[in-house]
N, C-alpha and C. Protein backbone atom coordinates (compact mmCIF):
# COMPACT_ATOMS: atom_id res chain seq x y z
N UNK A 1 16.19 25.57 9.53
CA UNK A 1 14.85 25.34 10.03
C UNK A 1 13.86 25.60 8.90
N UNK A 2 13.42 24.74 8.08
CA UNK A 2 12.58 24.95 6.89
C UNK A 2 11.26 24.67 7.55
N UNK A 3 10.23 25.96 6.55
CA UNK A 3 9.28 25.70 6.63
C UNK A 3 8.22 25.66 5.31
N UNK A 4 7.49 24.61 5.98
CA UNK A 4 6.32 24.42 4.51
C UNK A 4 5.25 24.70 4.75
N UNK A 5 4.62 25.74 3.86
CA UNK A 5 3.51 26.00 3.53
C UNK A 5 2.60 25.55 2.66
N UNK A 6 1.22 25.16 3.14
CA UNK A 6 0.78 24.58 1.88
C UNK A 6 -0.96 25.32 2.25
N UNK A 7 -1.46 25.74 0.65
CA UNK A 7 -2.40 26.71 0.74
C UNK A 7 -3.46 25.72 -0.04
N UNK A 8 -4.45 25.67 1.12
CA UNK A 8 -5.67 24.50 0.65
C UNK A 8 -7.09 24.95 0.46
N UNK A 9 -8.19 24.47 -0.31
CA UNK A 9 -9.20 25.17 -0.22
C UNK A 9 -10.10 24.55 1.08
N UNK A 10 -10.21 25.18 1.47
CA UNK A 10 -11.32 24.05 2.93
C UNK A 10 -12.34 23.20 2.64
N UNK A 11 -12.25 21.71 3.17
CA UNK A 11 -12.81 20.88 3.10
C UNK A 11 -12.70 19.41 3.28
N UNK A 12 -11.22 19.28 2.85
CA UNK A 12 -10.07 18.44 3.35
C UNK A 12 -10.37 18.13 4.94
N UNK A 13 -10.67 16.68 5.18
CA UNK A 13 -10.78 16.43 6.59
C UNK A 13 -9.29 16.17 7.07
N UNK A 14 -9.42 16.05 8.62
CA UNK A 14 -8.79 16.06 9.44
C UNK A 14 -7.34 15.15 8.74
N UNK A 15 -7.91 14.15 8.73
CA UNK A 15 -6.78 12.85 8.36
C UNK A 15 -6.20 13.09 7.41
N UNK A 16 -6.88 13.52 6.16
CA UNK A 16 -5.63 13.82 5.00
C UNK A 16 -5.49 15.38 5.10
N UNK A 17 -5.60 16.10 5.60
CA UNK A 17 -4.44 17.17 6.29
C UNK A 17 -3.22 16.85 7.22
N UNK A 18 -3.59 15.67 7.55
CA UNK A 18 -2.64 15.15 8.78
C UNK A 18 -1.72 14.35 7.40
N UNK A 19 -2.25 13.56 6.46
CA UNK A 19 -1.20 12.93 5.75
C UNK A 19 -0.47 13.34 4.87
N UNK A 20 -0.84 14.44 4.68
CA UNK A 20 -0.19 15.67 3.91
C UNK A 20 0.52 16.64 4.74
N UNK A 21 0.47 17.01 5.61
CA UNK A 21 1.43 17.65 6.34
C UNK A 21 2.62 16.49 6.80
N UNK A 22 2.41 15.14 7.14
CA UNK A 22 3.46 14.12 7.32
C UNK A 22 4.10 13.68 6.35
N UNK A 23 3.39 13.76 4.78
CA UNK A 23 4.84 13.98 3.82
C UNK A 23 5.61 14.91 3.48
N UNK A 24 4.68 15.65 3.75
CA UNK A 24 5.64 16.99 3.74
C UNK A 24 6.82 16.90 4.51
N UNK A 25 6.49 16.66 5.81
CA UNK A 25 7.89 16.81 6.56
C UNK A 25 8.79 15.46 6.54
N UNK A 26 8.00 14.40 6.30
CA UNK A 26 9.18 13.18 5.54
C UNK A 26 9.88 13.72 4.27
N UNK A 27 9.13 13.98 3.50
CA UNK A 27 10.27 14.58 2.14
C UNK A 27 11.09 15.65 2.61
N UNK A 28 10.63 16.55 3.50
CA UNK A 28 12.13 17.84 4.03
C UNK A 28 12.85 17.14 4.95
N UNK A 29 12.53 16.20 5.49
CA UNK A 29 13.67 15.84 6.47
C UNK A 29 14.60 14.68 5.25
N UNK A 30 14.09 14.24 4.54
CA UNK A 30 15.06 13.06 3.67
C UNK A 30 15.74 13.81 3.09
N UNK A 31 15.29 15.17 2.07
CA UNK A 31 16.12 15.88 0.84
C UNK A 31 17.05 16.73 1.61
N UNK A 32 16.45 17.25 3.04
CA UNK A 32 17.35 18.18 3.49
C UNK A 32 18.36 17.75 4.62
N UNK A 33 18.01 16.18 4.94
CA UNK A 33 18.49 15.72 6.84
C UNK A 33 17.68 16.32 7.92
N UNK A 34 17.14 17.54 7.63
CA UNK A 34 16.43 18.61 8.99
C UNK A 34 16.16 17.79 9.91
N UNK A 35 16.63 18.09 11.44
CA UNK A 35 16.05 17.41 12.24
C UNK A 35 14.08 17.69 12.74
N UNK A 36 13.59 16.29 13.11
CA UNK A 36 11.97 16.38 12.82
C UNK A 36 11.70 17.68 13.82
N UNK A 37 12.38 18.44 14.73
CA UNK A 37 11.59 18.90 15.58
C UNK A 37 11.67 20.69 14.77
N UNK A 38 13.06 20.86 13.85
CA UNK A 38 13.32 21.54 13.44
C UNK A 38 12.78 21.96 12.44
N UNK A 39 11.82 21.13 11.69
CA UNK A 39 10.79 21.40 10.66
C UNK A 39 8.95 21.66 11.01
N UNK A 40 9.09 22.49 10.32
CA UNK A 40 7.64 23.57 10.77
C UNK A 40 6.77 23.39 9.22
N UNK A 41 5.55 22.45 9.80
CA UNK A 41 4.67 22.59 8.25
C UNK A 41 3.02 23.10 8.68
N UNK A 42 2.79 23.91 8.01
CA UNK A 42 1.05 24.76 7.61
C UNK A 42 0.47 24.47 6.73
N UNK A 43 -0.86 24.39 7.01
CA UNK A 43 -1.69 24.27 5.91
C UNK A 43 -2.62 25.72 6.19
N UNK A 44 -2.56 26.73 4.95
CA UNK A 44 -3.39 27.78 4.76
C UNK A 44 -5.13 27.31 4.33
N UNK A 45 -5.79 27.60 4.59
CA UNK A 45 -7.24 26.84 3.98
C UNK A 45 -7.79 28.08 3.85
N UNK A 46 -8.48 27.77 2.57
CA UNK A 46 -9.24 29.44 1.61
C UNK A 46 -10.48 28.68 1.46
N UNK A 47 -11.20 29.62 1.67
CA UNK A 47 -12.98 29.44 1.42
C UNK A 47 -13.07 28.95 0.01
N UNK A 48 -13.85 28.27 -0.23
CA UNK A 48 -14.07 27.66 -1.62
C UNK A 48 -14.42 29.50 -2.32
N UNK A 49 -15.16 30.33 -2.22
CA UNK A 49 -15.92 31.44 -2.63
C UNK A 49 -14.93 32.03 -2.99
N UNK A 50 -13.45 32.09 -2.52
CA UNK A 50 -12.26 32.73 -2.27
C UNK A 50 -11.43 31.93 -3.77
N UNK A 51 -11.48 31.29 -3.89
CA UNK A 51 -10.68 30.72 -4.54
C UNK A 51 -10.99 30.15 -6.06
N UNK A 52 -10.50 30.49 -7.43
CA UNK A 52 -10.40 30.11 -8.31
C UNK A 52 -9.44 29.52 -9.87
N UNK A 53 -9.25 28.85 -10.58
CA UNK A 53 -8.58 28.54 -11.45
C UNK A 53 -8.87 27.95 -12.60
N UNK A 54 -8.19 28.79 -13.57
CA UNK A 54 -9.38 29.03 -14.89
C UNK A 54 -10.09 29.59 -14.71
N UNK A 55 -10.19 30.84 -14.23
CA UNK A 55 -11.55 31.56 -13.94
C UNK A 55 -12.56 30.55 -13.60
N UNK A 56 -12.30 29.60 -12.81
CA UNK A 56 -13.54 28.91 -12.30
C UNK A 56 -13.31 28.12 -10.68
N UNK A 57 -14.74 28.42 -10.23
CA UNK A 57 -14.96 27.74 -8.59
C UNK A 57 -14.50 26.27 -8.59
N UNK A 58 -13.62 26.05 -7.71
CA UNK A 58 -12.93 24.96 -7.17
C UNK A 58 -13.90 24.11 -6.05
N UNK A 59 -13.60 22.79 -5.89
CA UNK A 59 -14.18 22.66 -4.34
C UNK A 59 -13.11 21.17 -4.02
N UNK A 60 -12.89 20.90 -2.82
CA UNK A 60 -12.10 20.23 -3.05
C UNK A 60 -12.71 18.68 -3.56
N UNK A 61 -11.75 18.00 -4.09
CA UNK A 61 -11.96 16.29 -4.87
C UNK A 61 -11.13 15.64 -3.38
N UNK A 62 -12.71 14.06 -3.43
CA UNK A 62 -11.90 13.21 -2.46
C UNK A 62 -10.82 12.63 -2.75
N UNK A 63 -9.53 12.72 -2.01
CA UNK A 63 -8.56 12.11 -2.42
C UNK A 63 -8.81 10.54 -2.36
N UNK A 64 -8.42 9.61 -2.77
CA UNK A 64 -8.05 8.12 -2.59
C UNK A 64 -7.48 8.00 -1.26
N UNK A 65 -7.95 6.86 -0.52
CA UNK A 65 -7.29 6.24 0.36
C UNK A 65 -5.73 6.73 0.29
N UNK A 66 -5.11 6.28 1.61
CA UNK A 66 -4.22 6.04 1.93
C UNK A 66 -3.66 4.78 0.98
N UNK A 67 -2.28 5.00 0.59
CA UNK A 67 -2.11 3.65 -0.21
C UNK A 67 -1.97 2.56 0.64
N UNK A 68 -1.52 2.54 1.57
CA UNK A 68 -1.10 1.67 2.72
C UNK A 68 -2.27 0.79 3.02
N UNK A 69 -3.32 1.68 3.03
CA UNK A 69 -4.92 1.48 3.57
C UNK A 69 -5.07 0.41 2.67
N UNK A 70 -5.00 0.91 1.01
CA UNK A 70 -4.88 -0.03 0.05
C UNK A 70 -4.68 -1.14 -0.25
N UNK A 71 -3.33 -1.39 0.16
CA UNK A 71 -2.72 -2.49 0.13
C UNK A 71 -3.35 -3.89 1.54
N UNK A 72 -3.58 -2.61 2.72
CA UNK A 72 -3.90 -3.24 3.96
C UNK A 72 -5.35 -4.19 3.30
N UNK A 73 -5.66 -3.47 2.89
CA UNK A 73 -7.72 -3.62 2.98
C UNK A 73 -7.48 -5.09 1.49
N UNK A 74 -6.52 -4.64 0.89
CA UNK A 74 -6.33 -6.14 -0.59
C UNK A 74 -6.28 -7.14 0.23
N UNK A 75 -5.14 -7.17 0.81
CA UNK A 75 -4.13 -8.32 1.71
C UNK A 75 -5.64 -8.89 2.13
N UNK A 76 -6.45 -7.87 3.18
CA UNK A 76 -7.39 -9.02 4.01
C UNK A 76 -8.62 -9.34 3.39
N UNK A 77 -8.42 -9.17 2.69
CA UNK A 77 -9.85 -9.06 1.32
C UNK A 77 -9.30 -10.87 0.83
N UNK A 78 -7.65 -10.75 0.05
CA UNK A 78 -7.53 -12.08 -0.14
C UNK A 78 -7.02 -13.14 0.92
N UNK A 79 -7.16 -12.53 2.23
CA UNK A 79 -7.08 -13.48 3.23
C UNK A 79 -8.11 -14.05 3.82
N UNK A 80 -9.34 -13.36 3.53
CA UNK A 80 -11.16 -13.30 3.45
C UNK A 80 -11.21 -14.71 2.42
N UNK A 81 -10.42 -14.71 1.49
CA UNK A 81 -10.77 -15.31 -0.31
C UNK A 81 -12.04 -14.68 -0.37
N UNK A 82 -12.40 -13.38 0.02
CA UNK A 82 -13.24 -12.35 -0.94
C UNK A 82 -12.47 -11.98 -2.15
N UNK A 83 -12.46 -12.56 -3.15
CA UNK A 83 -12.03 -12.55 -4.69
C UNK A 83 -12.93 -11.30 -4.79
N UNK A 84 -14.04 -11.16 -4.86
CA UNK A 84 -14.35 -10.11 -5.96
C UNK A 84 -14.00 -8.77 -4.75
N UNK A 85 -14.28 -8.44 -3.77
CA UNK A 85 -13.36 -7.57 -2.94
C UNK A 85 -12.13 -7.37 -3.13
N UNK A 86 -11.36 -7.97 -3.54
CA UNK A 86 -9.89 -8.08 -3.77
C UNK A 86 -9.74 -7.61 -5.25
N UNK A 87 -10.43 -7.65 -6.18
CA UNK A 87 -10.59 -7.47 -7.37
C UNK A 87 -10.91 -5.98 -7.48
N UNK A 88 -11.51 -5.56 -6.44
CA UNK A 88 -12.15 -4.01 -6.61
C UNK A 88 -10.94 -3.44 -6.85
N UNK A 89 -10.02 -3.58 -6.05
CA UNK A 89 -8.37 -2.55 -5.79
C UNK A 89 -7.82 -3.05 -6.93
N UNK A 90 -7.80 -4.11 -8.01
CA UNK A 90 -7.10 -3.89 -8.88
C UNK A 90 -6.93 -3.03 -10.28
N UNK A 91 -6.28 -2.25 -10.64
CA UNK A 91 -5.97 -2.13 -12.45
C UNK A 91 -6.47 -2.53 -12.76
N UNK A 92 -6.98 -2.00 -14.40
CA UNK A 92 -7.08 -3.39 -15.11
C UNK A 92 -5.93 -3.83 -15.76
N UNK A 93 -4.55 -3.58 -15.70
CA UNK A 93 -3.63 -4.63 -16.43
C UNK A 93 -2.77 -4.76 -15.43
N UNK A 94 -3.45 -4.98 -13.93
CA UNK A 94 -2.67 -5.72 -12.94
C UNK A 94 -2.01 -6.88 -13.39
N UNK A 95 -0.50 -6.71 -12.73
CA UNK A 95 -0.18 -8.35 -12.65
C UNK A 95 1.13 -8.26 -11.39
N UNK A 96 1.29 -9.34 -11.41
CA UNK A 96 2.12 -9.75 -9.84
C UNK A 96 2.76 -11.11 -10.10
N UNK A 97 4.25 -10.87 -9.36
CA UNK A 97 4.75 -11.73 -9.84
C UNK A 97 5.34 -12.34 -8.29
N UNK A 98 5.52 -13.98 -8.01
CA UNK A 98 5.72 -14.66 -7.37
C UNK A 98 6.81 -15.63 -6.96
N UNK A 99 7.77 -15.60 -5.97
CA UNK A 99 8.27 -16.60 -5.86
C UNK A 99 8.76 -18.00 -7.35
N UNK A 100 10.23 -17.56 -7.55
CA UNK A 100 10.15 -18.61 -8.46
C UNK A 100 9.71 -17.94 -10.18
N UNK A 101 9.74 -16.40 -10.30
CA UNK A 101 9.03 -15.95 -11.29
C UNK A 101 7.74 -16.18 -11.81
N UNK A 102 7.00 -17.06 -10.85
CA UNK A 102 5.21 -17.01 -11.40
C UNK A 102 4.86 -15.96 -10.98
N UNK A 103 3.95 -15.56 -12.65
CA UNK A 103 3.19 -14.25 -13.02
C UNK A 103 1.91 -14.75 -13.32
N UNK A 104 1.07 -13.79 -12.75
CA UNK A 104 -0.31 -13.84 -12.87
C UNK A 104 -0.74 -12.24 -13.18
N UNK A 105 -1.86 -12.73 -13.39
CA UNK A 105 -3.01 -11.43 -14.07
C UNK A 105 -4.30 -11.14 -13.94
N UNK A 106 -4.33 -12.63 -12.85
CA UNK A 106 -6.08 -12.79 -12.37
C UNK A 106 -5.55 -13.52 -10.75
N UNK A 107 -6.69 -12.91 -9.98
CA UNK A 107 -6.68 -13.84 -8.62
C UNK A 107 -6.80 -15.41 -8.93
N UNK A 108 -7.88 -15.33 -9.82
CA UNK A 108 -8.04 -16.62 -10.15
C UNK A 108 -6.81 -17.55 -10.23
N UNK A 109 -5.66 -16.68 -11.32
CA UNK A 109 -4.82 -17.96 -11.80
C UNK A 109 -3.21 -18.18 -10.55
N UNK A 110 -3.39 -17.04 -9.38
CA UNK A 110 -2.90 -16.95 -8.36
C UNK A 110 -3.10 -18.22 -7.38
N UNK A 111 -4.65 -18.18 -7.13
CA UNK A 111 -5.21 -19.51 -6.22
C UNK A 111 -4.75 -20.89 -6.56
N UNK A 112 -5.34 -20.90 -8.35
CA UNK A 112 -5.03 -22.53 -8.58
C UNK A 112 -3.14 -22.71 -8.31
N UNK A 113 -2.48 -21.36 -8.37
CA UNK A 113 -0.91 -22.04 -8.54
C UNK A 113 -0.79 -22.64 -6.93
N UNK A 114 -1.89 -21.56 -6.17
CA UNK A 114 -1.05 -21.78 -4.85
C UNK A 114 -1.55 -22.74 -3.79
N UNK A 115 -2.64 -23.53 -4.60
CA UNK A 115 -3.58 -24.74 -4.34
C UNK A 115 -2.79 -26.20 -3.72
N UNK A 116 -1.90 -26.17 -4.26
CA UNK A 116 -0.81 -27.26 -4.20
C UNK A 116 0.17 -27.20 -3.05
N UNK A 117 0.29 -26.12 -2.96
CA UNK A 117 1.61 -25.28 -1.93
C UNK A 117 1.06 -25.13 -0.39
N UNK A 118 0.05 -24.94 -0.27
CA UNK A 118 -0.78 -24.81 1.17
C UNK A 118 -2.33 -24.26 0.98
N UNK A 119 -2.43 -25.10 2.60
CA UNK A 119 -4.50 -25.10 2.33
C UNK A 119 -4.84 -23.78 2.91
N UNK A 120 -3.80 -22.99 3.70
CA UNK A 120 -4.01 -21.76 4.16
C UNK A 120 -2.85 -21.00 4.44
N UNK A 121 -3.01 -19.18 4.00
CA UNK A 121 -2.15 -18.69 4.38
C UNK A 121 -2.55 -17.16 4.98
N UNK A 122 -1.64 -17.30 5.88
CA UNK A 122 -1.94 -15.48 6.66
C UNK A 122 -0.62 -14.89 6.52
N UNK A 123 -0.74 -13.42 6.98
CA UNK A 123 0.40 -12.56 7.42
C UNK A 123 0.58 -12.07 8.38
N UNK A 124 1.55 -12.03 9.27
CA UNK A 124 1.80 -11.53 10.42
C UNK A 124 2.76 -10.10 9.96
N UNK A 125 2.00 -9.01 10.24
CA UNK A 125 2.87 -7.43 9.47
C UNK A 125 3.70 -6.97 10.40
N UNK A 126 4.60 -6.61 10.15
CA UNK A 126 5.97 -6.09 10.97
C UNK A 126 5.76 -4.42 10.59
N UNK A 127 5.60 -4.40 9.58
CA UNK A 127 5.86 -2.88 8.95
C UNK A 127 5.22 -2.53 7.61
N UNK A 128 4.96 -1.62 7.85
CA UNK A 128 4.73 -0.86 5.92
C UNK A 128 5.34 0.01 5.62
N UNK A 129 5.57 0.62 4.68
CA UNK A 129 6.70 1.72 4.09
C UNK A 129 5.97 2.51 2.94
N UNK A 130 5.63 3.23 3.02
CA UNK A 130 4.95 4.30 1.74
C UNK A 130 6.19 5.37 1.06
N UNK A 131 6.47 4.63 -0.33
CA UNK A 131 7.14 5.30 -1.09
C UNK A 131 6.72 6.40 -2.10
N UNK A 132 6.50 7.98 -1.82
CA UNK A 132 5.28 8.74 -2.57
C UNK A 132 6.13 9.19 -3.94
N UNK A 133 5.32 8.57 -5.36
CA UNK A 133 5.99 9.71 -6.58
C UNK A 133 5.20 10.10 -7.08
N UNK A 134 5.38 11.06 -8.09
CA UNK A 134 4.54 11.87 -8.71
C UNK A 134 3.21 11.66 -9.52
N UNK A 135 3.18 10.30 -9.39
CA UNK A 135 1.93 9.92 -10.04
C UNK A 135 1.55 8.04 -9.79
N UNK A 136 2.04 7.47 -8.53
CA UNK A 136 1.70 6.45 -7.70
C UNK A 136 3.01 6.35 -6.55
N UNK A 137 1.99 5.58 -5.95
CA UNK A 137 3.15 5.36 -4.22
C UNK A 137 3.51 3.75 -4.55
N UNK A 138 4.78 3.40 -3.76
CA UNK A 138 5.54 2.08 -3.60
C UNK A 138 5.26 1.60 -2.51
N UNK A 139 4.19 0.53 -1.88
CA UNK A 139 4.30 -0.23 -1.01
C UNK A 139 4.83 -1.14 -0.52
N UNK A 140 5.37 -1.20 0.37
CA UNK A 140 6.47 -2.46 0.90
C UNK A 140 5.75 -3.21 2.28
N UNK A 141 5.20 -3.88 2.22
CA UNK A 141 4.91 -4.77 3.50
C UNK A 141 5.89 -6.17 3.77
N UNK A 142 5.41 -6.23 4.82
CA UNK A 142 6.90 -7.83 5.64
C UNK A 142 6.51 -7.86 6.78
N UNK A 143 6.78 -8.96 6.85
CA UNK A 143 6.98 -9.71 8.27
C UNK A 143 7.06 -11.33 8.05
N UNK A 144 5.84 -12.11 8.55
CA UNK A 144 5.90 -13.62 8.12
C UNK A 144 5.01 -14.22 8.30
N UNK A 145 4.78 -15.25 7.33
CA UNK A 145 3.69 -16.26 6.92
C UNK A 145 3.87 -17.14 8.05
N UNK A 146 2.20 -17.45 8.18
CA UNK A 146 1.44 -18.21 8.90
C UNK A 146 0.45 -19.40 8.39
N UNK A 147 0.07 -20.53 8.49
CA UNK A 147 -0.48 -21.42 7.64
C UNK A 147 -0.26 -22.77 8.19
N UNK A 148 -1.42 -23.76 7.03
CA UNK A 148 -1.65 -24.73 7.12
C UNK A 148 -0.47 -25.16 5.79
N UNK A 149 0.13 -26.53 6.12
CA UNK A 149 0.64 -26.91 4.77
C UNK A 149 -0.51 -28.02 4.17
N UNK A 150 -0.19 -28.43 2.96
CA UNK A 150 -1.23 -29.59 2.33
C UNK A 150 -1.62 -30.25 3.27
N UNK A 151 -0.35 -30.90 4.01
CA UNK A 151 -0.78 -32.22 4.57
C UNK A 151 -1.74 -32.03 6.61
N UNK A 152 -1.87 -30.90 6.47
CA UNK A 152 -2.82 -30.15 7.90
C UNK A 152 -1.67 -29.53 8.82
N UNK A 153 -0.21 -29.84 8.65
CA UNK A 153 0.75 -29.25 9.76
C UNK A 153 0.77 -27.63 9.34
N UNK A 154 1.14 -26.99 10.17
CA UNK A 154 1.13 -25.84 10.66
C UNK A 154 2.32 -25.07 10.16
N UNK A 155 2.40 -23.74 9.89
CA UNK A 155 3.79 -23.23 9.79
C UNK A 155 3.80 -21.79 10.24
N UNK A 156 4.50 -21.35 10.51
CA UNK A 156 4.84 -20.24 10.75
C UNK A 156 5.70 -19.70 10.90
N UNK A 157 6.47 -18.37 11.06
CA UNK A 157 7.97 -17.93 10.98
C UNK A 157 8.44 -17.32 9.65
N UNK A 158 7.75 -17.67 8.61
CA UNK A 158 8.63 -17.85 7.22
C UNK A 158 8.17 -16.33 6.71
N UNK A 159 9.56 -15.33 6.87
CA UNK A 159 9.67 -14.28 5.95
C UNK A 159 9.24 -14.09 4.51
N UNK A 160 8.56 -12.63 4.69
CA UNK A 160 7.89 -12.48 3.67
C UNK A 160 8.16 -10.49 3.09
N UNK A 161 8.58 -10.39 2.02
CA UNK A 161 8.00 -9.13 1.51
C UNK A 161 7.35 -8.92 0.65
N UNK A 162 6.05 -7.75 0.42
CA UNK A 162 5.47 -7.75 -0.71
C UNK A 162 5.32 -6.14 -1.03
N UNK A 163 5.90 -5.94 -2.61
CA UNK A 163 5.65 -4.65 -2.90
C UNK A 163 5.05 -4.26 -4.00
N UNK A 164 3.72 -3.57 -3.65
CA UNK A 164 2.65 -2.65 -4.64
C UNK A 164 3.26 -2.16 -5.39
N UNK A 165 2.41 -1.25 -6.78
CA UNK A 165 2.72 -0.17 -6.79
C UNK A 165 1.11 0.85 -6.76
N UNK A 166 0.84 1.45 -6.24
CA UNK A 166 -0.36 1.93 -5.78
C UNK A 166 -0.67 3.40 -6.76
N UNK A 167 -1.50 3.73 -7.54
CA UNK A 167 -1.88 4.68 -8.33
C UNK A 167 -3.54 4.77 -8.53
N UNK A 168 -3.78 6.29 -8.37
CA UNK A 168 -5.34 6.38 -8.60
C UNK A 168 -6.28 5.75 -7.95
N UNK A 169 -5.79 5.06 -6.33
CA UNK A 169 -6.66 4.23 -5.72
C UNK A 169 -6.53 2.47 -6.05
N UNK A 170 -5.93 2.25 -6.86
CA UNK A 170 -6.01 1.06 -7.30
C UNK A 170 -4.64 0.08 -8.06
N UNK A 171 -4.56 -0.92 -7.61
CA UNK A 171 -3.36 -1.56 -7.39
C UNK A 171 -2.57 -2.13 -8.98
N UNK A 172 -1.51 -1.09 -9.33
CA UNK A 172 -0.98 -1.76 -10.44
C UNK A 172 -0.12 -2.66 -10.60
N UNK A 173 0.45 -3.14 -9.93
CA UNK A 173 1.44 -4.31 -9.17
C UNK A 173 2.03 -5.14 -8.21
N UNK A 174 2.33 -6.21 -8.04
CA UNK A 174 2.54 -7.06 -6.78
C UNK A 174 3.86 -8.01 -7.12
N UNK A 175 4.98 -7.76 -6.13
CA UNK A 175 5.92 -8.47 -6.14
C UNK A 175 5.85 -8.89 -5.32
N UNK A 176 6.17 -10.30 -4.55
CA UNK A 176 6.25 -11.03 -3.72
C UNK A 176 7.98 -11.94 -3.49
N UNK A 177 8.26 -11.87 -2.51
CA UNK A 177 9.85 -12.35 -1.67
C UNK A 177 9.36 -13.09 -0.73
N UNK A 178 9.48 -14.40 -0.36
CA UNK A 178 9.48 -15.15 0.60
C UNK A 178 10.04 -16.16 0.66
N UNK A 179 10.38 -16.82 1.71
CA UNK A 179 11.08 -17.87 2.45
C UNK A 179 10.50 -19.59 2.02
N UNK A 180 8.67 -19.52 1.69
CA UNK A 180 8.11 -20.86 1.89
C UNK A 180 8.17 -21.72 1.18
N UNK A 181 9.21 -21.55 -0.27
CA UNK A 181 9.71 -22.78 -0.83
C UNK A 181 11.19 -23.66 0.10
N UNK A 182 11.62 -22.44 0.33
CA UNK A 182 12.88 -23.06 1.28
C UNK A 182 12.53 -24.16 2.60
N UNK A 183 11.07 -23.55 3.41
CA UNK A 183 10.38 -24.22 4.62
C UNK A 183 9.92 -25.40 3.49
N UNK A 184 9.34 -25.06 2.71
CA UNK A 184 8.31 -26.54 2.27
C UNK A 184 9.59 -27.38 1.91
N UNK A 185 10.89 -27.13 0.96
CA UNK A 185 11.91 -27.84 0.97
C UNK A 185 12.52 -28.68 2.02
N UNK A 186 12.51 -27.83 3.22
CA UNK A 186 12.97 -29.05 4.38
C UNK A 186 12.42 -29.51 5.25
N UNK A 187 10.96 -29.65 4.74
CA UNK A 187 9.92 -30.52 5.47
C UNK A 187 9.10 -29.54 6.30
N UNK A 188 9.39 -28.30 6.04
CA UNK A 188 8.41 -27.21 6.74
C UNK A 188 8.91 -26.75 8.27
């Protein structure tokens, strides 16, 4: 029956105390198996007045989004074609790579490839997966594309995964897995 303690300075709202106590007990239940009911996690919270390092007053720093949030808020930003919204979440030496090995480095040179391929595309999300390391998280989203093809017919069904890599608030990578050369291959 492990328990985690974690000693915070107060100020930390509700939600990322809540997302920090839920990795906590995802990482003890993965490294250890513990069953979830069998794991016990705290957060201690010390008065800012209380607390110092380096001989100096602390207060707490806003953390970054949720990466998930991240990834969520890109996706509908370029489902918006709010380009420069979509641009906020990136690196600057973002790049993402596509179906077929096309790599890009700008939204820009993303659109013109995918200009040809369909006049519209959405996502229908099944799931997300937050992979946390020591200095960015692994996003995994899936489910399946939705859309117009060139010629105005419709599609939908066609599996999709896409995985971030999420650091400092802002998006250093994009891999993309999907099905819609195979659909556009047999007539959609």
């Amino acid at each position: 029956m492990p328990v985690i303690r974690v000693t915070l300075i107060e100020g930390y709202d509700e939600a990322v105390r809540d997302r920090l106590l839920e990795g906590y007990s995802a990482v003890t239940r993965t490294v250890l198996g513990a069953v979830p009911d069998g794991i016990t996690a705290v957060i201690d919270e010390v008065k800012a007045a209380n607390y110092r390092r380096g001989n100096q007053r602390k207060s707490p720093k806003a953390p970054p989004p949720a990466p998930e949030q991240i990834v969520r808020d890109f996706l509908a930003a370029m489902e918006r074609r709010d380009l420069a919204a979509a641009n906020a979440f990136l690196a600057a030496d973002f790049a993402m790579v596509f179906p077929g090995g096309a790599r890009f480095t700008t939204l820009d040179e993303l659109i013109a490839w995918a200009k040809p391929r369909y006049q519209r595309v959405g996502k229908v999300y099944e799931r997300f997966d937050t992979v946390p390391g020591m200095d960015h998280a692994v996003v995994y989203c899936y489910g399946t594309l939705e859309g117009i093809w060139p010629d105005g017919s419709a599609f939908a069904g066609i599996r999709f995964i896409d995985r971030f890599t999420v650091r400092s608030g802002h998006l250093l990578d994009q891999a993309v897995w999907n099905d819609l050369a195979e659909r556009m291959s047999d007539g959609g």
